[in-house]
PDB file of N, CA and C in Angstrom:
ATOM      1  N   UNK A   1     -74.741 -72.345 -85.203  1.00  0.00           N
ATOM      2  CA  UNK A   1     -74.689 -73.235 -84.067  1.00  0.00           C
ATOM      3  C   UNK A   1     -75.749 -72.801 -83.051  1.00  0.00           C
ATOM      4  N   UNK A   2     -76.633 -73.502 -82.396  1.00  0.00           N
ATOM      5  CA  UNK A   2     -77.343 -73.174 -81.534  1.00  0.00           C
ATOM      6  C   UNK A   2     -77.124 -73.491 -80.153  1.00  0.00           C
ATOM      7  N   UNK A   3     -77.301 -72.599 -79.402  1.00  0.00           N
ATOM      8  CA  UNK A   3     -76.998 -71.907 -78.016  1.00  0.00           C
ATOM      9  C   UNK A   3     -78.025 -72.751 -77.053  1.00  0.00           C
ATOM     10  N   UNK A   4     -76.996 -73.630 -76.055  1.00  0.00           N
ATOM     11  CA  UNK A   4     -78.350 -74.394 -75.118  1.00  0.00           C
ATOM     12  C   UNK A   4     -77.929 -73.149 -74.001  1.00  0.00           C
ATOM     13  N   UNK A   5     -79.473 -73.274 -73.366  1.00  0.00           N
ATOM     14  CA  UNK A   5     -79.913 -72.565 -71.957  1.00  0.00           C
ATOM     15  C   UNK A   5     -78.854 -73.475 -71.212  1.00  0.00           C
ATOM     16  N   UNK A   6     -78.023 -72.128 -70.123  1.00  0.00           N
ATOM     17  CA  UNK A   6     -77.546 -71.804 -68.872  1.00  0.00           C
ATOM     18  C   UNK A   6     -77.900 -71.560 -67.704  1.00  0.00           C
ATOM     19  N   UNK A   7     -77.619 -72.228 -66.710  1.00  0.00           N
ATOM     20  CA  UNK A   7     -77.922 -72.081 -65.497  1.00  0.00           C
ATOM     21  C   UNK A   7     -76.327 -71.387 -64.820  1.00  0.00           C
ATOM     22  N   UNK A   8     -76.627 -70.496 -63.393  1.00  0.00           N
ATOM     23  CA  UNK A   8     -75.853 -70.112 -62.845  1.00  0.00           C
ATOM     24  C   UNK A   8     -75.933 -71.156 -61.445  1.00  0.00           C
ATOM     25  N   UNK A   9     -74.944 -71.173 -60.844  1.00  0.00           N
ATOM     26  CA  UNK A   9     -74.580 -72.127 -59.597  1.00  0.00           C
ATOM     27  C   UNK A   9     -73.484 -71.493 -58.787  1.00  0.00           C
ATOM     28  N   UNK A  10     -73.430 -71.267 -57.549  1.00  0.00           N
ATOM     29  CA  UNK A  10     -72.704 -70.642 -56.693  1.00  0.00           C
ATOM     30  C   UNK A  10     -71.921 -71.561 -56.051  1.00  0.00           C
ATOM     31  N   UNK A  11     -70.402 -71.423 -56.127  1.00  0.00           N
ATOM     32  CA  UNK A  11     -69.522 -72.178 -54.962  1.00  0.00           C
ATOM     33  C   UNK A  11     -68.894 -72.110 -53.802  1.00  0.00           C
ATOM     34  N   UNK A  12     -68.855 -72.788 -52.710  1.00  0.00           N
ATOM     35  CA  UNK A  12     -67.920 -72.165 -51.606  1.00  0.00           C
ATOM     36  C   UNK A  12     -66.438 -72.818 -52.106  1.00  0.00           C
ATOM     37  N   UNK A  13     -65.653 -71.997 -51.906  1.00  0.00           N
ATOM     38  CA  UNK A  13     -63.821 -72.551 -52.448  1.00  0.00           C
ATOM     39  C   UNK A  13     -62.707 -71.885 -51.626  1.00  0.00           C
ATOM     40  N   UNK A  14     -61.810 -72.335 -51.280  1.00  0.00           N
ATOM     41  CA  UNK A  14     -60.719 -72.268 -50.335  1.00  0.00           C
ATOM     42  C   UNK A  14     -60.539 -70.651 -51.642  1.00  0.00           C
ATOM     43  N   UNK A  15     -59.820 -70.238 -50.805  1.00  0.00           N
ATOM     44  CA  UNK A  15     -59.762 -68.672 -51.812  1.00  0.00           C
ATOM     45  C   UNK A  15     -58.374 -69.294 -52.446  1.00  0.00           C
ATOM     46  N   UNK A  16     -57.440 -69.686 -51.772  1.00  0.00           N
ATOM     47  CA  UNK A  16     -56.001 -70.045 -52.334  1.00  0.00           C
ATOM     48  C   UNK A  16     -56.354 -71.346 -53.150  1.00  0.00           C
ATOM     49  N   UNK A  17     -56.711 -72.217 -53.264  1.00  0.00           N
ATOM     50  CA  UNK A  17     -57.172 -72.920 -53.974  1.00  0.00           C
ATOM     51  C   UNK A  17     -57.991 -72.802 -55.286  1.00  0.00           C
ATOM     52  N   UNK A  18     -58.573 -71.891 -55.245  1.00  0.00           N
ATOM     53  CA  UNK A  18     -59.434 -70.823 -56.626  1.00  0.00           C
ATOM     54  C   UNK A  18     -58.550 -69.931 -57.403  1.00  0.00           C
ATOM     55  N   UNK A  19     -57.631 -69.386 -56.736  1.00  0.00           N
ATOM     56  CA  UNK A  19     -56.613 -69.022 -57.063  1.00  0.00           C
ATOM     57  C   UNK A  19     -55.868 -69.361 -57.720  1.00  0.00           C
ATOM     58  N   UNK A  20     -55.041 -70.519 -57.564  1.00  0.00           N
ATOM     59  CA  UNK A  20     -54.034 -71.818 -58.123  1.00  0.00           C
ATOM     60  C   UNK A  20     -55.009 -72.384 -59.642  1.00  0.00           C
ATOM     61  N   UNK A  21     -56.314 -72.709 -59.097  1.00  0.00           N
ATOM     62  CA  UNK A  21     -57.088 -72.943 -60.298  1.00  0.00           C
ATOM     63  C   UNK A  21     -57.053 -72.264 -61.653  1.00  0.00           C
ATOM     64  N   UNK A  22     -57.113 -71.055 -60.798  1.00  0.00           N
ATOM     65  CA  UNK A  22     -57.880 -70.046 -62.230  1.00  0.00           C
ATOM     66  C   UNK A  22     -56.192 -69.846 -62.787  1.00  0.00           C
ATOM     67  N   UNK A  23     -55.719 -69.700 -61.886  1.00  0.00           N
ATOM     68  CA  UNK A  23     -54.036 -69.610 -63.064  1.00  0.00           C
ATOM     69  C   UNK A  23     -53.677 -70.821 -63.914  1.00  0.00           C
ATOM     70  N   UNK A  24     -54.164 -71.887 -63.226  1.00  0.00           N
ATOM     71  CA  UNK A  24     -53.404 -73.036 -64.211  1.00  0.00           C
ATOM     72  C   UNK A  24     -54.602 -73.140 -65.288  1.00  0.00           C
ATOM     73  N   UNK A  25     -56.195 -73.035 -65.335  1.00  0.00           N
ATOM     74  CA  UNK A  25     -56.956 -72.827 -66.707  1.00  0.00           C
ATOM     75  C   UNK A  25     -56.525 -71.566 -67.468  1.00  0.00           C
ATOM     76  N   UNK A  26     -56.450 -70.733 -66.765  1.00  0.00           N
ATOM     77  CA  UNK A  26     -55.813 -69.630 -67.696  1.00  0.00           C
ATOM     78  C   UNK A  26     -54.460 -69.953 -68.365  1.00  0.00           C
ATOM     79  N   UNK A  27     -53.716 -71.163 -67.756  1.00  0.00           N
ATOM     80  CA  UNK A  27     -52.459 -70.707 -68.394  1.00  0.00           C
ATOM     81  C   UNK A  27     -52.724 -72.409 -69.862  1.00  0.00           C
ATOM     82  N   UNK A  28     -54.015 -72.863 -69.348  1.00  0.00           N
ATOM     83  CA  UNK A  28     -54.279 -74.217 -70.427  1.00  0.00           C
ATOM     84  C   UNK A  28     -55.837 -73.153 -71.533  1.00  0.00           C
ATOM     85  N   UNK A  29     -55.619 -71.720 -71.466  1.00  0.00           N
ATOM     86  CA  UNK A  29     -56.631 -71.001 -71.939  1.00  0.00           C
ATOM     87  C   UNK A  29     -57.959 -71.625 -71.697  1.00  0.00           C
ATOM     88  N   UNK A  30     -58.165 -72.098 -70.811  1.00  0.00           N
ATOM     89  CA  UNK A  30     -59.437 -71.846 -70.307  1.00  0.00           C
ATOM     90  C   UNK A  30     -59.858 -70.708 -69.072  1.00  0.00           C
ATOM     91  N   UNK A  31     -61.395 -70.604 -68.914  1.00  0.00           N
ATOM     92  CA  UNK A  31     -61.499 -69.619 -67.434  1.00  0.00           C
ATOM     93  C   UNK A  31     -62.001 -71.042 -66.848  1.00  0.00           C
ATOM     94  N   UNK A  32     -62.502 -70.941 -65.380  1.00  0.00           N
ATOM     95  CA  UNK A  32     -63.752 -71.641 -64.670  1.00  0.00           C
ATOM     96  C   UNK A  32     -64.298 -72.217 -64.757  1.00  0.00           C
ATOM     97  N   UNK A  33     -64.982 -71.526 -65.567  1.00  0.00           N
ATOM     98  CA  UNK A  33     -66.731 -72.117 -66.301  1.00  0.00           C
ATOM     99  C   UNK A  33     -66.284 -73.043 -66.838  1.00  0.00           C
ATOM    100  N   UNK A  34     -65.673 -72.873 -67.921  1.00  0.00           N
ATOM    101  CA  UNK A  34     -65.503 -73.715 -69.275  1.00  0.00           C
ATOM    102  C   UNK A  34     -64.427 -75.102 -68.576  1.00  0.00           C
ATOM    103  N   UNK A  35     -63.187 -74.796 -67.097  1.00  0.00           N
ATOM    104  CA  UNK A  35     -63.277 -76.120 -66.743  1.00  0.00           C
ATOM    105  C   UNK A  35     -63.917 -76.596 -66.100  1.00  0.00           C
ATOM    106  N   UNK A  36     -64.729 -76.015 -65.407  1.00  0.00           N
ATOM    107  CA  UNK A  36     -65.897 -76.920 -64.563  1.00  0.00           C
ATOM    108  C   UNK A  36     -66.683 -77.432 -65.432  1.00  0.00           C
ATOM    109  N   UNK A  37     -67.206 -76.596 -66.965  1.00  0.00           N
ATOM    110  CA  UNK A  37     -68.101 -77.560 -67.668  1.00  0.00           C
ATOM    111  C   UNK A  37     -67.467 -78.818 -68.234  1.00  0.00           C
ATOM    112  N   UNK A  38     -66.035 -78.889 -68.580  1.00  0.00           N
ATOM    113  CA  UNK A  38     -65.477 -80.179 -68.679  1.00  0.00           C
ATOM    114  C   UNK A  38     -65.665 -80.781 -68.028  1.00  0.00           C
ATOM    115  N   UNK A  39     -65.211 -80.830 -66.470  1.00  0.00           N
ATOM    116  CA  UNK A  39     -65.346 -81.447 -65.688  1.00  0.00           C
ATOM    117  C   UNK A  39     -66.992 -82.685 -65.525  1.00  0.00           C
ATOM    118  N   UNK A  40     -67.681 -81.623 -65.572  1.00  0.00           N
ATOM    119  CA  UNK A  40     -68.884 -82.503 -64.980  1.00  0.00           C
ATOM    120  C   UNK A  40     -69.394 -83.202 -66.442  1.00  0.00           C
ATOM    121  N   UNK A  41     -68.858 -82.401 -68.027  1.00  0.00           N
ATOM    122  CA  UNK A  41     -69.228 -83.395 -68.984  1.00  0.00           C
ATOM    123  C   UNK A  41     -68.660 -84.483 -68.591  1.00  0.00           C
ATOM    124  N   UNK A  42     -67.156 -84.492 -68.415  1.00  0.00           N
ATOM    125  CA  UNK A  42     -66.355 -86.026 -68.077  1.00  0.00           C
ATOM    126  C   UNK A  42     -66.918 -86.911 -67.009  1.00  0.00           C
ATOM    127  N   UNK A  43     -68.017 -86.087 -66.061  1.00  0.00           N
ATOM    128  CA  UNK A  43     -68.345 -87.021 -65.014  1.00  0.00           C
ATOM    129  C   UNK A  43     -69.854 -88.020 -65.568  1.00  0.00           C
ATOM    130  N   UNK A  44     -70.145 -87.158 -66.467  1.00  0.00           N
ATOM    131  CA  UNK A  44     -71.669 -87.758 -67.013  1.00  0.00           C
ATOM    132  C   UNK A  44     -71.325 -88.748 -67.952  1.00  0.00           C
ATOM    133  N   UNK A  45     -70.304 -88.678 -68.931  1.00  0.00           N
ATOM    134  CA  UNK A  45     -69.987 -89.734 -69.666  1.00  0.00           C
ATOM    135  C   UNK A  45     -69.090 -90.727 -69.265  1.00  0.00           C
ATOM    136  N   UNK A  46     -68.377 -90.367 -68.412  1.00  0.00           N
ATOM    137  CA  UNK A  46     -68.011 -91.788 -67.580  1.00  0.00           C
ATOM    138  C   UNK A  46     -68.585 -92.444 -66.150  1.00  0.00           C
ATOM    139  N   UNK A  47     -70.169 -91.913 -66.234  1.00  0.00           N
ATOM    140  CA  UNK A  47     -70.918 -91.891 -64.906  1.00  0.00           C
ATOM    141  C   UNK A  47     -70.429 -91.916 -63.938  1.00  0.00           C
ATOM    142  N   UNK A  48     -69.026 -91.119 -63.433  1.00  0.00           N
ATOM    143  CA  UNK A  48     -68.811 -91.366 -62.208  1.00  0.00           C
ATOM    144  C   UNK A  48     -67.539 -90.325 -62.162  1.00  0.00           C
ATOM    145  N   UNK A  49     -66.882 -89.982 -60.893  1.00  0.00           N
ATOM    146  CA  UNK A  49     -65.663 -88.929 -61.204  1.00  0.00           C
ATOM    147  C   UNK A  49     -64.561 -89.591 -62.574  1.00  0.00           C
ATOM    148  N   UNK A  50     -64.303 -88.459 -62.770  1.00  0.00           N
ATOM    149  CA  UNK A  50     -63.432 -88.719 -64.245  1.00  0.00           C
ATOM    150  C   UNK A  50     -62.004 -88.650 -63.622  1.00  0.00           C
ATOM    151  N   UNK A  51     -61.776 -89.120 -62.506  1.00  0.00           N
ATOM    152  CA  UNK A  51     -60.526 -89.490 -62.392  1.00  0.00           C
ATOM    153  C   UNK A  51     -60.912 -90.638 -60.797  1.00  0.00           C
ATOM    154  N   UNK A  52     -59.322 -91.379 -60.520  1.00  0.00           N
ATOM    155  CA  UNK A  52     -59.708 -92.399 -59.194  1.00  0.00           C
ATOM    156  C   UNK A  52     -59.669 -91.935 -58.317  1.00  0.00           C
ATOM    157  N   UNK A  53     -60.713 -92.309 -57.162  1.00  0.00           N
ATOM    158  CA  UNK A  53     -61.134 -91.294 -55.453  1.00  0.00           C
ATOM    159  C   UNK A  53     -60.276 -92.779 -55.121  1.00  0.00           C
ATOM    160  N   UNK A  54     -59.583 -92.786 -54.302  1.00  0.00           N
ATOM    161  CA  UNK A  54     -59.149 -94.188 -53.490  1.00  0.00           C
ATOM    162  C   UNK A  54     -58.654 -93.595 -51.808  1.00  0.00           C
ATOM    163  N   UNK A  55     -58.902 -94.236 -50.855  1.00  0.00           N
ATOM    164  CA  UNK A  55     -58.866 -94.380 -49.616  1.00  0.00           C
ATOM    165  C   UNK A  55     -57.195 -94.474 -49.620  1.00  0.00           C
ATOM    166  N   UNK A  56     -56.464 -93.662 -49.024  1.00  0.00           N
ATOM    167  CA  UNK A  56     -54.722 -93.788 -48.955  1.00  0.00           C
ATOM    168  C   UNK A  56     -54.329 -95.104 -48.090  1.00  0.00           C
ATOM    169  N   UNK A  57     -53.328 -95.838 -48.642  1.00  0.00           N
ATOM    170  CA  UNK A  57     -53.224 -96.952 -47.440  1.00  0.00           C
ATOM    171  C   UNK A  57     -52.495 -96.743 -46.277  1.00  0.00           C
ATOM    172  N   UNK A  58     -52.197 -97.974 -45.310  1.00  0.00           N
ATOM    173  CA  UNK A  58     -51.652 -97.434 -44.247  1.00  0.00           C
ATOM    174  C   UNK A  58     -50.065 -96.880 -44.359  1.00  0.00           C
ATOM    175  N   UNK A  59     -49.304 -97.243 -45.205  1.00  0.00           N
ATOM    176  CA  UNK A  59     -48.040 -96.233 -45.545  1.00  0.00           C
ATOM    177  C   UNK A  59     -47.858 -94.830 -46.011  1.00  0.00           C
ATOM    178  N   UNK A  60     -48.985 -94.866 -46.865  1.00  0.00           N
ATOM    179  CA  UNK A  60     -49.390 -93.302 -46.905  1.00  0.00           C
ATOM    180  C   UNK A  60     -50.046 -92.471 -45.818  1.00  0.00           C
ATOM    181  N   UNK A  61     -50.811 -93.497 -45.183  1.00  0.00           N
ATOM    182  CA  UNK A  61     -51.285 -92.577 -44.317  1.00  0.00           C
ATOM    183  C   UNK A  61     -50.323 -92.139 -43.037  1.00  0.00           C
ATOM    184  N   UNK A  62     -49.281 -93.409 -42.581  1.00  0.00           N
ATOM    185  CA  UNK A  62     -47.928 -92.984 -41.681  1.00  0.00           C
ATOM    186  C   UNK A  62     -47.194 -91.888 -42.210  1.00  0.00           C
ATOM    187  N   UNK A  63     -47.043 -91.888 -43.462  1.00  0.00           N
ATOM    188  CA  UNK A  63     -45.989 -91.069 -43.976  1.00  0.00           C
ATOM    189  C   UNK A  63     -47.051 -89.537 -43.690  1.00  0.00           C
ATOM    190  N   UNK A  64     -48.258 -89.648 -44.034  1.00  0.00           N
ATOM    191  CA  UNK A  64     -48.893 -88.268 -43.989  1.00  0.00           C
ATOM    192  C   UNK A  64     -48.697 -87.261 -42.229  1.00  0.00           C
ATOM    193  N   UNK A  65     -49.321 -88.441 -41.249  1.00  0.00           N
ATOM    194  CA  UNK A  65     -49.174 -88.245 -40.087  1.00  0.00           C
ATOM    195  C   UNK A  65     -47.668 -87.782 -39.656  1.00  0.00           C
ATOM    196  N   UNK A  66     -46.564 -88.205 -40.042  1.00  0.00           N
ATOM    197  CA  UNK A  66     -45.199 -87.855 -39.867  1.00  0.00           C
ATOM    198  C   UNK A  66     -45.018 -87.089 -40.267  1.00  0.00           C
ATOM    199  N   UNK A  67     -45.319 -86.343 -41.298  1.00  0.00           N
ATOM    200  CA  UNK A  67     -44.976 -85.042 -42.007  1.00  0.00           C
ATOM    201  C   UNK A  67     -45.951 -83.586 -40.858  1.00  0.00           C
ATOM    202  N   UNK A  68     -47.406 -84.265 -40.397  1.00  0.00           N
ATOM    203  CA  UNK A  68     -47.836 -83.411 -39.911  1.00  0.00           C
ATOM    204  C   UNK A  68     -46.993 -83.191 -38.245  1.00  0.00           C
ATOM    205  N   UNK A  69     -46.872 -84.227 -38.299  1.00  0.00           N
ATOM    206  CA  UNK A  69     -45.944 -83.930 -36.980  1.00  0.00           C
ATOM    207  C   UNK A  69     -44.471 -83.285 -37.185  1.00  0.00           C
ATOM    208  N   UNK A  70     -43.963 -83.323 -38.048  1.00  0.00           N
ATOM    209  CA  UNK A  70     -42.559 -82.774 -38.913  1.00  0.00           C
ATOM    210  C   UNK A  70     -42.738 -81.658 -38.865  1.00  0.00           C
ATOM    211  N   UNK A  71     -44.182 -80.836 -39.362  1.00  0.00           N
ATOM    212  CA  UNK A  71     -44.262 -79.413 -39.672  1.00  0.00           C
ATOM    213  C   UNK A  71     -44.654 -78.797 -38.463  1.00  0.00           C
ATOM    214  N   UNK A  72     -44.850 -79.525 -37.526  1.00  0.00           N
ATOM    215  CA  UNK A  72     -45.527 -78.607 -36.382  1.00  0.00           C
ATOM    216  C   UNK A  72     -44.324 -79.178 -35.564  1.00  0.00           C
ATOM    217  N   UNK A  73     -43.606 -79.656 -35.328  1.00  0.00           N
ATOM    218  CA  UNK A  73     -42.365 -79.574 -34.519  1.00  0.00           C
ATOM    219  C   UNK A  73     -41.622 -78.134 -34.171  1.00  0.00           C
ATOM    220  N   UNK A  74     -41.594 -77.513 -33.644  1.00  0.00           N
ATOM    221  CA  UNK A  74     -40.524 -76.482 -33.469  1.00  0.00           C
ATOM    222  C   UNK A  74     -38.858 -76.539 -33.458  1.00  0.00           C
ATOM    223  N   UNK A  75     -38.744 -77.761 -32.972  1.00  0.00           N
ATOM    224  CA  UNK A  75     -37.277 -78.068 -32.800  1.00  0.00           C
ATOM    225  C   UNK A  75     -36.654 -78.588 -34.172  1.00  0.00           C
ATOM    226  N   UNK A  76     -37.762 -78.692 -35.520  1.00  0.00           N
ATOM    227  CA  UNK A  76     -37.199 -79.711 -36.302  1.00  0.00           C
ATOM    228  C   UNK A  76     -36.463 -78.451 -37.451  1.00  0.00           C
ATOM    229  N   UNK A  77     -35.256 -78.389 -37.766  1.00  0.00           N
ATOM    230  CA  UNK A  77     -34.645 -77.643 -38.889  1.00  0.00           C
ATOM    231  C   UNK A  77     -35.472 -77.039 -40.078  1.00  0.00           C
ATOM    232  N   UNK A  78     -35.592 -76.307 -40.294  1.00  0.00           N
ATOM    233  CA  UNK A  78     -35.863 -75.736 -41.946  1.00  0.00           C
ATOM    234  C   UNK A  78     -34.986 -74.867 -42.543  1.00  0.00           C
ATOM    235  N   UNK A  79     -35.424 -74.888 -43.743  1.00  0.00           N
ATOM    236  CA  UNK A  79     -34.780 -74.790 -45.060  1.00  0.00           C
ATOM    237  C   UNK A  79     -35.419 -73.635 -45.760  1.00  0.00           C
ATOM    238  N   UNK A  80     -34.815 -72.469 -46.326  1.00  0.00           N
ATOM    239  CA  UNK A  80     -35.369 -71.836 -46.939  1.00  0.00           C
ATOM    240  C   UNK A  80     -34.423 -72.058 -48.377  1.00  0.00           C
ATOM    241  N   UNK A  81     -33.638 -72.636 -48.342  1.00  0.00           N
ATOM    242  CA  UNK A  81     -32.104 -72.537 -49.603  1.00  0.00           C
ATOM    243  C   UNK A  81     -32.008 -74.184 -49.718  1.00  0.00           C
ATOM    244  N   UNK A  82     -32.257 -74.429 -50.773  1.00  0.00           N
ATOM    245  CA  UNK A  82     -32.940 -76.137 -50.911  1.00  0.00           C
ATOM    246  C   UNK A  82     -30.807 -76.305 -51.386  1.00  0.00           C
ATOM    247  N   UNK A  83     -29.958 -75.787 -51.663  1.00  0.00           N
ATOM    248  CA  UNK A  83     -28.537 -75.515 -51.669  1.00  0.00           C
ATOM    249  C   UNK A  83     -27.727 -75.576 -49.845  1.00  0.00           C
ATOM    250  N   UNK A  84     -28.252 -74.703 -49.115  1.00  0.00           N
ATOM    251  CA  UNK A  84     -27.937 -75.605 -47.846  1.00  0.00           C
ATOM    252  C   UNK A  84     -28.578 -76.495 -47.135  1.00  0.00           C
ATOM    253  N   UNK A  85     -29.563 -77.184 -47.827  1.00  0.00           N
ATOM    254  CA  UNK A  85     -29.803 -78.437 -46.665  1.00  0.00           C
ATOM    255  C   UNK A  85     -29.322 -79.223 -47.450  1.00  0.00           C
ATOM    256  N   UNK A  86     -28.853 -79.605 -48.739  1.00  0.00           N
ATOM    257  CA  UNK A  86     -27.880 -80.344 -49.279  1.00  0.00           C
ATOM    258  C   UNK A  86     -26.541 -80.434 -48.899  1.00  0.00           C
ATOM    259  N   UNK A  87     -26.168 -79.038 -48.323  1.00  0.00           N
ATOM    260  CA  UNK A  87     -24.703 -79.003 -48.011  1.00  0.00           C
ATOM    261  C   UNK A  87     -24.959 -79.811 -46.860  1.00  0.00           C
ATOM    262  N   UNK A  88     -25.814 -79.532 -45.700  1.00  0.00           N
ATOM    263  CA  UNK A  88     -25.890 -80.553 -44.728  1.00  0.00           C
ATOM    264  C   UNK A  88     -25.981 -81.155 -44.674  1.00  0.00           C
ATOM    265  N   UNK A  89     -26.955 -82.050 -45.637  1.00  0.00           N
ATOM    266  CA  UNK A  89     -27.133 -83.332 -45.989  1.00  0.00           C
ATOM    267  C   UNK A  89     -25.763 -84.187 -46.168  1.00  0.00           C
ATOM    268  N   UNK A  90     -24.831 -83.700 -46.937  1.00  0.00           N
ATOM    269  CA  UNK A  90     -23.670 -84.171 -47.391  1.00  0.00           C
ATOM    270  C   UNK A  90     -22.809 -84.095 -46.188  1.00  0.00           C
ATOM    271  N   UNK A  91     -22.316 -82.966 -45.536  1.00  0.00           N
ATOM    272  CA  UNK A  91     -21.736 -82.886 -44.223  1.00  0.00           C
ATOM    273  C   UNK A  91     -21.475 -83.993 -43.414  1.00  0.00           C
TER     274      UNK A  91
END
């Protein structure tokens, strides 16, 4: 089998996000490389991202905004025991 020439390319990446990555190719036995080279094969043969970019609509985008306001609330309850906010729930 013959060996095509490699280029190296440098990324900037959320560190926790590179993280999450490299465990879930490792755990589909791939590293990095080999999914990023999928990746951009899938983008060349379907000339364009190999999956759908779409603009969220306005229900998604309310629901997004509410959640950010949800998490930065101080007054709003949390949950560390997904077992008692059910009990409350039910209460």
């Amino acid at each position: 089998m013959e060996r095509t020439a490699t280029t190296t390319i440098s990324l900037r990446l959320d560190r926790e996000i590179k993280r999450q990555a490299e465990e879930l190719f490792q755990s589909l036995g791939l590293n990095m490389s080999v999914a990023l080279n999928m990746f951009l094969a899938q983008a060349l043969y379907r000339q364009g991202l190999p999956f759908e970019v779409r603009m969220p609509n306005a229900t998604t985008v309310e629901a997004m905004l509410e959640a950010e306001r949800i998490g930065s609330d101080p007054t709003v309850r949390r949950y560390t025991d997904v077992e008692a906010a059910l009990r409350e729930l039910k209460a």
